[in-house]
N, C-alpha and C. Protein backbone atom coordinates (compact mmCIF):
# COMPACT_ATOMS: atom_id res chain seq x y z
N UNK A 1 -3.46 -23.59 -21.73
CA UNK A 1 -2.31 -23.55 -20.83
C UNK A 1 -2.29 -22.24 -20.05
N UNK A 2 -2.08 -22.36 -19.28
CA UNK A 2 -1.59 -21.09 -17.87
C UNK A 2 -0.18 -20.56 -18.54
N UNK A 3 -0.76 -19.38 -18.28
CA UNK A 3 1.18 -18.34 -18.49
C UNK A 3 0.88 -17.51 -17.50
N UNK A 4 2.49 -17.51 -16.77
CA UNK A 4 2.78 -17.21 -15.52
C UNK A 4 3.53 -15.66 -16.09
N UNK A 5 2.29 -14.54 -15.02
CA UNK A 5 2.45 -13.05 -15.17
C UNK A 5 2.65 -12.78 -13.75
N UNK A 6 3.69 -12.98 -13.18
CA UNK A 6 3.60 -12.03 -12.33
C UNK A 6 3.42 -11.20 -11.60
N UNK A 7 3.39 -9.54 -12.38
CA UNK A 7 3.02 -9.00 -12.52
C UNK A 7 2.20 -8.30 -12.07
N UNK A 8 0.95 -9.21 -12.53
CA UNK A 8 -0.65 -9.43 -12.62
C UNK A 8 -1.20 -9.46 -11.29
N UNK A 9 -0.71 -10.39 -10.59
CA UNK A 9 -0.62 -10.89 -8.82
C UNK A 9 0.04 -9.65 -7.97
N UNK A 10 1.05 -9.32 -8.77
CA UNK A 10 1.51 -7.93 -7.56
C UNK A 10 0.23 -7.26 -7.46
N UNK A 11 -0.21 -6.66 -8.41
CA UNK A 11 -1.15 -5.39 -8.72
C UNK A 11 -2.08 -5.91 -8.03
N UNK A 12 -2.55 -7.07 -8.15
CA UNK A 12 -3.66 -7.93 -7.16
C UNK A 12 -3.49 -7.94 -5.44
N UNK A 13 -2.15 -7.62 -5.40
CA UNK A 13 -1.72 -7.57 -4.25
C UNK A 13 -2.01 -5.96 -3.35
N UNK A 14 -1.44 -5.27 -4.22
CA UNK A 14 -1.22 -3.98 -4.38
C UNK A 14 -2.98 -3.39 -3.63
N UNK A 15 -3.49 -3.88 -5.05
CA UNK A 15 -4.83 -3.53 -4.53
C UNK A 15 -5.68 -3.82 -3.64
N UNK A 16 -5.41 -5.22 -3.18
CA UNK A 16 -6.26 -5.72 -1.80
C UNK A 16 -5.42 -5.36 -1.09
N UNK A 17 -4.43 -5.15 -0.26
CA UNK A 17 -3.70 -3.82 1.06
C UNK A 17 -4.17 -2.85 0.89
N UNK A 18 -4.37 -2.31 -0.21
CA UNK A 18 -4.24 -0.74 -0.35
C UNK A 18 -6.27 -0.68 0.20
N UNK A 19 -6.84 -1.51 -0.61
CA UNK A 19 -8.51 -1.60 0.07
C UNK A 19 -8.65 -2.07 1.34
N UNK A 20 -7.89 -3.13 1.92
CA UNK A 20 -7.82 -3.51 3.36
C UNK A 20 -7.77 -2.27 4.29
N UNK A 21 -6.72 -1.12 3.94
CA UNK A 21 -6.42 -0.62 4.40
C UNK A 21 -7.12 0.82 4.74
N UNK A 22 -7.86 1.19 3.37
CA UNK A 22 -8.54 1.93 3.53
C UNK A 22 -10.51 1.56 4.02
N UNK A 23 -10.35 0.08 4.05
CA UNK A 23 -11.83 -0.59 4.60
C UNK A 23 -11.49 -0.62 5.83
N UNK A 24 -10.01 -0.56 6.26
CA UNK A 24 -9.91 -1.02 7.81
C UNK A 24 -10.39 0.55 8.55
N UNK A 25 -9.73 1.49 7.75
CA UNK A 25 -9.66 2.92 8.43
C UNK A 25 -11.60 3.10 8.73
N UNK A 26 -12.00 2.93 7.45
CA UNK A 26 -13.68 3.14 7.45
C UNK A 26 -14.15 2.15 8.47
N UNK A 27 -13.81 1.32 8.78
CA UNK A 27 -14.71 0.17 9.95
C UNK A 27 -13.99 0.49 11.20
N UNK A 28 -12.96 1.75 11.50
CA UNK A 28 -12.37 1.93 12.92
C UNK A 28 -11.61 0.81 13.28
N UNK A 29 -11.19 0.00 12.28
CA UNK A 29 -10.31 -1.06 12.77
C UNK A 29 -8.92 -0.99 11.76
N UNK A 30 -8.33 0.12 12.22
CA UNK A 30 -6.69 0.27 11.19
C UNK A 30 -5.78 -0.74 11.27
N UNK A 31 -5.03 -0.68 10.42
CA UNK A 31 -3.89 -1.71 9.60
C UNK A 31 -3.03 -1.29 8.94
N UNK A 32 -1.90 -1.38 9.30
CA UNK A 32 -0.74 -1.36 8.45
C UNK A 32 0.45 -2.56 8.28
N UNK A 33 1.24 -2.22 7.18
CA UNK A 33 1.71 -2.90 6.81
C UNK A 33 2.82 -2.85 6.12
N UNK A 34 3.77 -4.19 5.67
CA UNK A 34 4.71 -3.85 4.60
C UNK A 34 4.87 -5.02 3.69
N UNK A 35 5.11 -4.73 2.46
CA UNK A 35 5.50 -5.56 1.24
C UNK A 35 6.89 -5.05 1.08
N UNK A 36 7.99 -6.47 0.33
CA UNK A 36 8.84 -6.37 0.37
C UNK A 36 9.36 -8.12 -0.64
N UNK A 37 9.96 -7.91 -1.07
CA UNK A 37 10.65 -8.86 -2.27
C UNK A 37 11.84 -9.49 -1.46
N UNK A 38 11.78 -10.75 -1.55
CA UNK A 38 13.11 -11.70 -0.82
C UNK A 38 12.66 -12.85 -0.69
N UNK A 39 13.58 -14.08 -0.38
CA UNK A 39 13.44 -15.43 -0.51
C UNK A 39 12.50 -15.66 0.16
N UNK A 40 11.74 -16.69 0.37
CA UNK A 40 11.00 -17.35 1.56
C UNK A 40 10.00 -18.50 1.31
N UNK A 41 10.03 -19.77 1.83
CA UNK A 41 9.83 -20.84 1.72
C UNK A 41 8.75 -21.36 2.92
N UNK A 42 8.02 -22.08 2.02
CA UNK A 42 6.59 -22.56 2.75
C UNK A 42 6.67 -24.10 3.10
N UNK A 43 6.94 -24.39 5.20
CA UNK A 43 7.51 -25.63 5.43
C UNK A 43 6.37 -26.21 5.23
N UNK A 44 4.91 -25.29 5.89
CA UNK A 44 3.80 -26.01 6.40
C UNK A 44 2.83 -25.15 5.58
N UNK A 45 1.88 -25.78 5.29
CA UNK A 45 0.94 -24.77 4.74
C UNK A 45 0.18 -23.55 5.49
N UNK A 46 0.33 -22.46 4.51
CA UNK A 46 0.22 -21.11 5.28
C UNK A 46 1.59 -20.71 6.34
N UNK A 47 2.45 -21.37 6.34
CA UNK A 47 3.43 -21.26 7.49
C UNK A 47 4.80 -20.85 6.35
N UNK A 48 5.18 -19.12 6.24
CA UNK A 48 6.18 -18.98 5.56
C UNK A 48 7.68 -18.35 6.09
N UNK A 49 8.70 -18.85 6.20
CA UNK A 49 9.65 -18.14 6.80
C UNK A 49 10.89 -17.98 5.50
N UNK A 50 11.54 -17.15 6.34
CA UNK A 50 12.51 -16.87 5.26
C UNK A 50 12.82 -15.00 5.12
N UNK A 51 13.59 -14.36 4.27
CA UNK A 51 13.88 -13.39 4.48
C UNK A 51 12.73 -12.12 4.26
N UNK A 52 11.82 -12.65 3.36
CA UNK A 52 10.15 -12.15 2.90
C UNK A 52 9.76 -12.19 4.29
N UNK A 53 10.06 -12.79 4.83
CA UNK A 53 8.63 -12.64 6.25
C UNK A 53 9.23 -11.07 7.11
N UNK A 54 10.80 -11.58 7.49
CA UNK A 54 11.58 -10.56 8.09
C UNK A 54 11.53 -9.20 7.36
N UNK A 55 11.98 -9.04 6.09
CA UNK A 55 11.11 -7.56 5.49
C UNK A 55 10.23 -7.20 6.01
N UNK A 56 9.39 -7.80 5.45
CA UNK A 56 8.10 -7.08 5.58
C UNK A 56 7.49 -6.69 7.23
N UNK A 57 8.10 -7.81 8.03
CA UNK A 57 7.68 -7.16 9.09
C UNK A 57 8.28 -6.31 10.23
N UNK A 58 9.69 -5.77 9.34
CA UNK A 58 10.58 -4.84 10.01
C UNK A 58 9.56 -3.27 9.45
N UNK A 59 9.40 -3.64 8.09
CA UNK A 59 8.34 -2.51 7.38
C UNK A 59 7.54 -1.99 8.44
N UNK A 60 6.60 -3.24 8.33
CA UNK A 60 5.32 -3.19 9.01
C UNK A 60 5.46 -2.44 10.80
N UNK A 61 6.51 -3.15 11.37
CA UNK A 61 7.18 -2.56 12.75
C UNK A 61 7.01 -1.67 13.06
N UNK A 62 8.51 -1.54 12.46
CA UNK A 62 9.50 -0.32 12.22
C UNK A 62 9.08 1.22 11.74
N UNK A 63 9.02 0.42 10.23
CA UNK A 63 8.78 1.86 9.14
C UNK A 63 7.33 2.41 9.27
N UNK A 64 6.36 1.76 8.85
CA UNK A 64 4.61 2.18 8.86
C UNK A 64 4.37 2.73 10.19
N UNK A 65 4.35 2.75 11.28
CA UNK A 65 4.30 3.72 12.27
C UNK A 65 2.29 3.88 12.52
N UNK A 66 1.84 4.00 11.29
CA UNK A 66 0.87 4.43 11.45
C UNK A 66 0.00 3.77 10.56
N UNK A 67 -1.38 3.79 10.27
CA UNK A 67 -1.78 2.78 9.50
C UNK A 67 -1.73 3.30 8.12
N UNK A 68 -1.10 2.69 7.50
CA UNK A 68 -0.33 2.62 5.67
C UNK A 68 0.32 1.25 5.57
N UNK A 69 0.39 1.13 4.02
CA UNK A 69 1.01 -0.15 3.55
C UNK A 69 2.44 0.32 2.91
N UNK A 70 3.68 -0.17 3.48
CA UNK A 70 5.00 0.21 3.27
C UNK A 70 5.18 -0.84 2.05
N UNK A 71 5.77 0.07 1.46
CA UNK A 71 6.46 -0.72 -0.09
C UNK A 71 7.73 -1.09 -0.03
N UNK A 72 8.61 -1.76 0.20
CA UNK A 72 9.90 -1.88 0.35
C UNK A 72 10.74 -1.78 -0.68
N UNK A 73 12.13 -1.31 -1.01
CA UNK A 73 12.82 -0.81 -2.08
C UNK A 73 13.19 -2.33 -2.86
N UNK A 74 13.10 -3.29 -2.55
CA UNK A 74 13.48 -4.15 -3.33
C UNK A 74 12.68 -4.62 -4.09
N UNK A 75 10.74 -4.24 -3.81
CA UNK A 75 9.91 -4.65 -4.40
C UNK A 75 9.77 -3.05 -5.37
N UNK A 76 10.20 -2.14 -5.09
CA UNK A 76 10.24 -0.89 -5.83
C UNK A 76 11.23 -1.02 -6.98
N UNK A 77 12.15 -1.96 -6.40
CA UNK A 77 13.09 -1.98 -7.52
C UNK A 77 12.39 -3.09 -8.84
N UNK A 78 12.12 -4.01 -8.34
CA UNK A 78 11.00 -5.20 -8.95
C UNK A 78 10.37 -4.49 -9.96
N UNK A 79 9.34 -3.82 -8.98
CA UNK A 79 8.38 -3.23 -10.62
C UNK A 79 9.02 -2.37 -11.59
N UNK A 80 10.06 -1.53 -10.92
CA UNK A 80 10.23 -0.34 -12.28
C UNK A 80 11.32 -1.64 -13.18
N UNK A 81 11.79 -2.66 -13.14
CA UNK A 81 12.63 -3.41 -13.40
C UNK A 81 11.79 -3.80 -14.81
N UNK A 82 10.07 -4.14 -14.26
CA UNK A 82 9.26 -4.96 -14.88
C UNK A 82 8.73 -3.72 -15.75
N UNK A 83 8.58 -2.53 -15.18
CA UNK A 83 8.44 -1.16 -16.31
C UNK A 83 9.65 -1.12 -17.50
N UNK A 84 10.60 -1.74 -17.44
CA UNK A 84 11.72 -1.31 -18.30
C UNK A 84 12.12 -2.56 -19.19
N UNK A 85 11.36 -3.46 -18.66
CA UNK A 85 11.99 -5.05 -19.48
C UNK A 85 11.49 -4.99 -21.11
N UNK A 86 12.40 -5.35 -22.03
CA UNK A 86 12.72 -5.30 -23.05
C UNK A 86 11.50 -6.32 -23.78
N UNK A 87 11.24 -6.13 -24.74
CA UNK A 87 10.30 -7.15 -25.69
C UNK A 87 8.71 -6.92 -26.30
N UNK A 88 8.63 -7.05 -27.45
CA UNK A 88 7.49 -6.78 -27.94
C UNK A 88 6.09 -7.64 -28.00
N UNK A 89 6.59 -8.86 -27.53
CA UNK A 89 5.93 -9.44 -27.72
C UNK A 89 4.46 -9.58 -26.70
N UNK A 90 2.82 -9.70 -26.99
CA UNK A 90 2.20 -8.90 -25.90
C UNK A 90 2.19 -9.08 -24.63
N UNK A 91 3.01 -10.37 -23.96
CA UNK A 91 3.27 -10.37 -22.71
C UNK A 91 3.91 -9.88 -21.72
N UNK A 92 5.43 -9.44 -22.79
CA UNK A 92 6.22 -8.26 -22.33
C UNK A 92 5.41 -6.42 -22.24
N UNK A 93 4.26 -6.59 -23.42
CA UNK A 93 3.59 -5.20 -23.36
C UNK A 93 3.03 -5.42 -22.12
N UNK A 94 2.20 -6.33 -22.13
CA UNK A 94 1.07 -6.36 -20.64
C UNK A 94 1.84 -6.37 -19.42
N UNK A 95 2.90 -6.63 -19.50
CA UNK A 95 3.63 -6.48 -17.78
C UNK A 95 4.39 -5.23 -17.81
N UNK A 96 4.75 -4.80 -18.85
CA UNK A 96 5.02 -3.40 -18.49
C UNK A 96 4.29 -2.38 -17.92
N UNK A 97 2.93 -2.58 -18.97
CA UNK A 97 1.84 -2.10 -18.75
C UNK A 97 1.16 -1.86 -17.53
N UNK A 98 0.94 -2.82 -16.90
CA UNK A 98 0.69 -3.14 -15.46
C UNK A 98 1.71 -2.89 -14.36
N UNK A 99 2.91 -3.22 -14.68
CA UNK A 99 3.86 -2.82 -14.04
C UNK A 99 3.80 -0.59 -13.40
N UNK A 100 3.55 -0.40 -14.82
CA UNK A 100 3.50 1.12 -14.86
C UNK A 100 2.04 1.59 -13.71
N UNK A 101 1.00 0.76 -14.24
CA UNK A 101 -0.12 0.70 -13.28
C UNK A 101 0.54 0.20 -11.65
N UNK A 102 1.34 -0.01 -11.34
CA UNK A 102 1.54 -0.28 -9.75
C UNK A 102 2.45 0.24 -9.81
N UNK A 103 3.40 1.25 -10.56
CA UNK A 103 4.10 2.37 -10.22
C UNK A 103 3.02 3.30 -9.56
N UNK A 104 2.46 3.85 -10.83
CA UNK A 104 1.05 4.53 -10.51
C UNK A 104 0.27 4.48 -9.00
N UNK A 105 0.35 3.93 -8.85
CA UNK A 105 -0.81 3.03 -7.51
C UNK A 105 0.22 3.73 -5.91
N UNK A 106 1.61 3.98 -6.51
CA UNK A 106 2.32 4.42 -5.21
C UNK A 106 2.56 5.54 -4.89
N UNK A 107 3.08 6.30 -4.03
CA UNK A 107 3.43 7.64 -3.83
C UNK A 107 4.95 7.67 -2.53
N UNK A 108 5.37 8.64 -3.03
CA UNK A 108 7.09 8.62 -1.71
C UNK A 108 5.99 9.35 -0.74
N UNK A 109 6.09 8.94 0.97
CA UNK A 109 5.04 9.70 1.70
C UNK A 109 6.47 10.64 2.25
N UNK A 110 5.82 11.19 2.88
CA UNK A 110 7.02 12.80 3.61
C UNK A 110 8.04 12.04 4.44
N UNK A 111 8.14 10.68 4.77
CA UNK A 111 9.37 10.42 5.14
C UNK A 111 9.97 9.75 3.95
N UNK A 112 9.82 9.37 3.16
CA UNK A 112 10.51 8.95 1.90
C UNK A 112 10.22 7.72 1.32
N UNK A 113 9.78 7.23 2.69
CA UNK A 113 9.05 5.62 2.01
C UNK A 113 8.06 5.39 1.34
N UNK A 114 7.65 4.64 0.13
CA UNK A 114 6.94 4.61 -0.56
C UNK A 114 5.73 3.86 -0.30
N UNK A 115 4.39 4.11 -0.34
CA UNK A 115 3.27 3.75 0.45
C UNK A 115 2.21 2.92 -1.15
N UNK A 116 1.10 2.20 -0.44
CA UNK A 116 0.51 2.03 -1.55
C UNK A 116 -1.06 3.57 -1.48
N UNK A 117 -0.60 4.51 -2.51
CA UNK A 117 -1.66 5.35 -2.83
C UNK A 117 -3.14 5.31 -2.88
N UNK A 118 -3.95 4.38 -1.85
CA UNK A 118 -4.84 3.96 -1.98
C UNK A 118 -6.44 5.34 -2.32
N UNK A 119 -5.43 6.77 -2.00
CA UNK A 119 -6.49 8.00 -2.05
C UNK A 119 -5.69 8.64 -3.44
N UNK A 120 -5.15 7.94 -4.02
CA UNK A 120 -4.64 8.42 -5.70
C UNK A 120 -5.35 8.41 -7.02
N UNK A 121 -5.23 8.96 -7.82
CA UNK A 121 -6.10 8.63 -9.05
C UNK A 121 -5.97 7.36 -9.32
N UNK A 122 -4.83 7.34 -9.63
CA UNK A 122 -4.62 5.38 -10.25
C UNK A 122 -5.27 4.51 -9.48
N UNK A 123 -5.30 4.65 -8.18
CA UNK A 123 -5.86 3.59 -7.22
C UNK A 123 -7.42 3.86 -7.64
N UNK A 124 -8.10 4.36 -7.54
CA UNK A 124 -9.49 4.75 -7.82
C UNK A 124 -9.71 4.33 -9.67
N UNK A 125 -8.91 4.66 -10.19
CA UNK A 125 -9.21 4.34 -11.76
C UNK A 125 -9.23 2.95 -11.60
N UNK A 126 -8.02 2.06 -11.22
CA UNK A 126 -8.33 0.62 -11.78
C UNK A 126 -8.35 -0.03 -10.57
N UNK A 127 -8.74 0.67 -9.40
CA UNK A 127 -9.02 -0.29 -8.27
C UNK A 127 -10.45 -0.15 -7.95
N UNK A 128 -11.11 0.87 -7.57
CA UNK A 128 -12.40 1.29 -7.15
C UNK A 128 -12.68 2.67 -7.68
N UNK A 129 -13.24 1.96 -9.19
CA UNK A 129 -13.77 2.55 -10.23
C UNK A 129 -15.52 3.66 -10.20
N UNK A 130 -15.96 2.62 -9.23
CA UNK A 130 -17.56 3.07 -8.82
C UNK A 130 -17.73 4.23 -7.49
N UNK A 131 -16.25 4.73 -7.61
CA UNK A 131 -16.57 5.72 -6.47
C UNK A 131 -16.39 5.38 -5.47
N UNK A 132 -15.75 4.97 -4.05
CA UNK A 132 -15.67 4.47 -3.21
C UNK A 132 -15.62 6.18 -2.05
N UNK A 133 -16.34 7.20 -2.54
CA UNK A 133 -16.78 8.75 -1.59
C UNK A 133 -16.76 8.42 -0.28
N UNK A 134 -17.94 7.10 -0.17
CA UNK A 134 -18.31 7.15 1.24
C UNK A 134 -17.68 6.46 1.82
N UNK A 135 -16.88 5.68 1.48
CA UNK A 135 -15.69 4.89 2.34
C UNK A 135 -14.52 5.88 2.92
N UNK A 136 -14.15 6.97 1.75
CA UNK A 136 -13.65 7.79 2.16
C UNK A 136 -13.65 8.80 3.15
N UNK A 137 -14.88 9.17 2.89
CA UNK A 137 -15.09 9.65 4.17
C UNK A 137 -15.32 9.56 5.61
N UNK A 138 -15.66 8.40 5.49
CA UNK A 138 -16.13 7.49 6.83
C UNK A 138 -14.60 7.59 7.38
N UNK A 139 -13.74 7.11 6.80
CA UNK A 139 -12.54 6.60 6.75
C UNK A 139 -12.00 8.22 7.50
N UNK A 140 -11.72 9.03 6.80
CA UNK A 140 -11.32 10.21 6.78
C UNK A 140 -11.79 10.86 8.58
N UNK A 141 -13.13 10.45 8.31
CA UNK A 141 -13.51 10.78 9.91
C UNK A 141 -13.19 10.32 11.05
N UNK A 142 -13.21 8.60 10.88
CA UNK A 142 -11.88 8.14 12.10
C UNK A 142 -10.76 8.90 11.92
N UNK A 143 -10.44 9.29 10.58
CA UNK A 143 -8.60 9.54 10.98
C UNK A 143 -8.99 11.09 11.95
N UNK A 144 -9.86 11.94 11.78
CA UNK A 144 -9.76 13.02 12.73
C UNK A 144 -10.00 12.65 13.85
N UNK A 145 -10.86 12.02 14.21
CA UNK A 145 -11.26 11.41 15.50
C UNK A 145 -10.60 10.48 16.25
N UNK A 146 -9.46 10.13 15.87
CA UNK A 146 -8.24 9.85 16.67
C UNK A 146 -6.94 10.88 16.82
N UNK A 147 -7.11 11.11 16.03
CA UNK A 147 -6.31 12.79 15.53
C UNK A 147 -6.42 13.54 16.97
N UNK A 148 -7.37 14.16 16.88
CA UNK A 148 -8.48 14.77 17.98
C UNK A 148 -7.92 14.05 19.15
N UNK A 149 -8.69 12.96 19.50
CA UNK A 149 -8.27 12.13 20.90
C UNK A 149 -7.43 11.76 20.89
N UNK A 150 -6.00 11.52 20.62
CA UNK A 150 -4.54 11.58 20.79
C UNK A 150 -4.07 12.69 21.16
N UNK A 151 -4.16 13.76 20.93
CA UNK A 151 -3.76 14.90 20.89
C UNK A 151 -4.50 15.40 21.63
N UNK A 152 -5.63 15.45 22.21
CA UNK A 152 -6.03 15.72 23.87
C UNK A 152 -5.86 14.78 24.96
N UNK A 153 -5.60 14.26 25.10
CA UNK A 153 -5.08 12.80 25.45
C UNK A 153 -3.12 13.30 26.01
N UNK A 154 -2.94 13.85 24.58
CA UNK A 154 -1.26 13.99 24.88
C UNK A 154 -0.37 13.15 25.16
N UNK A 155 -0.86 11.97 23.89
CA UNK A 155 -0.48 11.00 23.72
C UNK A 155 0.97 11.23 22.40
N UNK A 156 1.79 11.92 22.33
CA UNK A 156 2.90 12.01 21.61
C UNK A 156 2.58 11.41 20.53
N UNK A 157 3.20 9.99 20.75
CA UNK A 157 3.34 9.34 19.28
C UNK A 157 1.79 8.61 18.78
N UNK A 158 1.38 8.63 19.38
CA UNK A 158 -0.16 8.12 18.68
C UNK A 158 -0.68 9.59 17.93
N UNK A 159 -0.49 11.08 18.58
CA UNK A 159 -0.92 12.12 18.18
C UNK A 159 -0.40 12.19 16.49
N UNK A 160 0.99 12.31 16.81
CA UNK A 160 1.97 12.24 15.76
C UNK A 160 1.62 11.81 14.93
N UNK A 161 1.35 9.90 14.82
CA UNK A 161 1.21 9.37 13.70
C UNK A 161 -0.23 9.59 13.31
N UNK A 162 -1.42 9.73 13.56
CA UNK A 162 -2.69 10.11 13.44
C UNK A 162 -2.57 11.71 12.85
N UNK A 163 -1.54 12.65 12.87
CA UNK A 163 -1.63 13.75 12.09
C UNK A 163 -1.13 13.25 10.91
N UNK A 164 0.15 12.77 10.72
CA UNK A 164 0.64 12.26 9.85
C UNK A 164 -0.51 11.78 8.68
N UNK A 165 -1.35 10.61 9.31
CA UNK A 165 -2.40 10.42 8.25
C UNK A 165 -3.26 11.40 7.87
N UNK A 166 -3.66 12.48 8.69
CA UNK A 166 -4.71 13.30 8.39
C UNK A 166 -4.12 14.27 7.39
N UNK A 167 -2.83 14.37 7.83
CA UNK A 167 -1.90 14.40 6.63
C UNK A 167 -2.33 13.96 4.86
N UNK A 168 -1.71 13.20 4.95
CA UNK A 168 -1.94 12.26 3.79
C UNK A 168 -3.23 12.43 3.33
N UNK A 169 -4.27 12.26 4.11
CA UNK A 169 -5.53 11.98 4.00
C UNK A 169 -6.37 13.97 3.04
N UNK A 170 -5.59 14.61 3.89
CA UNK A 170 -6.02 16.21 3.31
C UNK A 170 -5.04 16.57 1.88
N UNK A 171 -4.20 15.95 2.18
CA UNK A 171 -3.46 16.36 0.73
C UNK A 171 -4.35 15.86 -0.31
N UNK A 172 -4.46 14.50 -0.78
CA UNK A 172 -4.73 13.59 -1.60
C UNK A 172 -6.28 13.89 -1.50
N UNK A 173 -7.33 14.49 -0.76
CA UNK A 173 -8.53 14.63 -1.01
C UNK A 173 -8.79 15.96 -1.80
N UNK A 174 -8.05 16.41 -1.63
CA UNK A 174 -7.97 18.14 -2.43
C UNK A 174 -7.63 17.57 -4.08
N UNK A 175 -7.33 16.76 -4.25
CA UNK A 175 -7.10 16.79 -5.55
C UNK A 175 -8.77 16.41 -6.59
């Protein structure tokens, strides 16, 4: 029989954005995004509407600005919910467990919203275990090289959000 974890699928989730995102940066083709927890119903296949679609793509809009995957507070509230749920039994261990692993996996970025940590330890421990250096760097080098040409360019908000990542991108490599 199938037993339904949850859980299991976020982190699955978690981790293919968070690699999309950092495969998109390395192939010069960026992406961002947002996840977000709320109703939403499937009329047609692949065809989902409902308040899940509208989240996530006020996130994605709105909030991400730049290429990152936005976590939304209701799906923030979700996991630490699933970090704290009561029971010994090992299904309740394993979703905590995991749960704690996609705490792990996130970080608050300098505006406050919570991103998926794809240049974090946790993300590298149980996402891309074998080293993923040269993706990083590849990756790392578009982000200057738009960095760079935005900002001679004097392009404001493209400059902006392209420091922003190089941002992110210099903090989290120093570690």
């Amino acid at each position: 029989p199938t037993v339904a974890v949850p859980i299991k699928g976020l982190f699955g989730l978690l981790a293919t954005c968070g690699t999309m995102c950092l495969v998109g940066l390395g192939k010069k083709r960026p992406l961002r995004g947002g996840l977000e927890v709320a109703w939403g119903v499937e009329l047609r296949d692949g065809e989902i509407y409902g308040c899940a679609v509208a989240r996530a793509y006020n996130l994605e809009s709105k909030i991400a600005q730049y290429p990152r995957i936005v976590v939304g507070p209701n799906l923030i509230v979700y996991i630490q919910e699933c970090a704290a749920a009561s029971g010994d039994d090992y299904l309740a261990m394993f979703n905590r467990k995991m749960a704690g692993i996609c705490i792990e996996m996130l970080v608050q970025d300098n505006d406050g919203h919570f991103i998926i940590n794809y240049l974090g330890a946790a993300f590298a421990q149980y996402v891309a275990p074998d080293n993923s250096a040269v993706l990083v760097a590849k990756a790392y080098e578009f982000v200057i090289e738009q960095s760079e040409k935005w900002r001679n360019e004097k392009n404001t908000t493209l400059s902006l959000r392209y420091t922003a990542l190089r941002d992110y991108f210099e903090h989290h490599m120093k570690r």
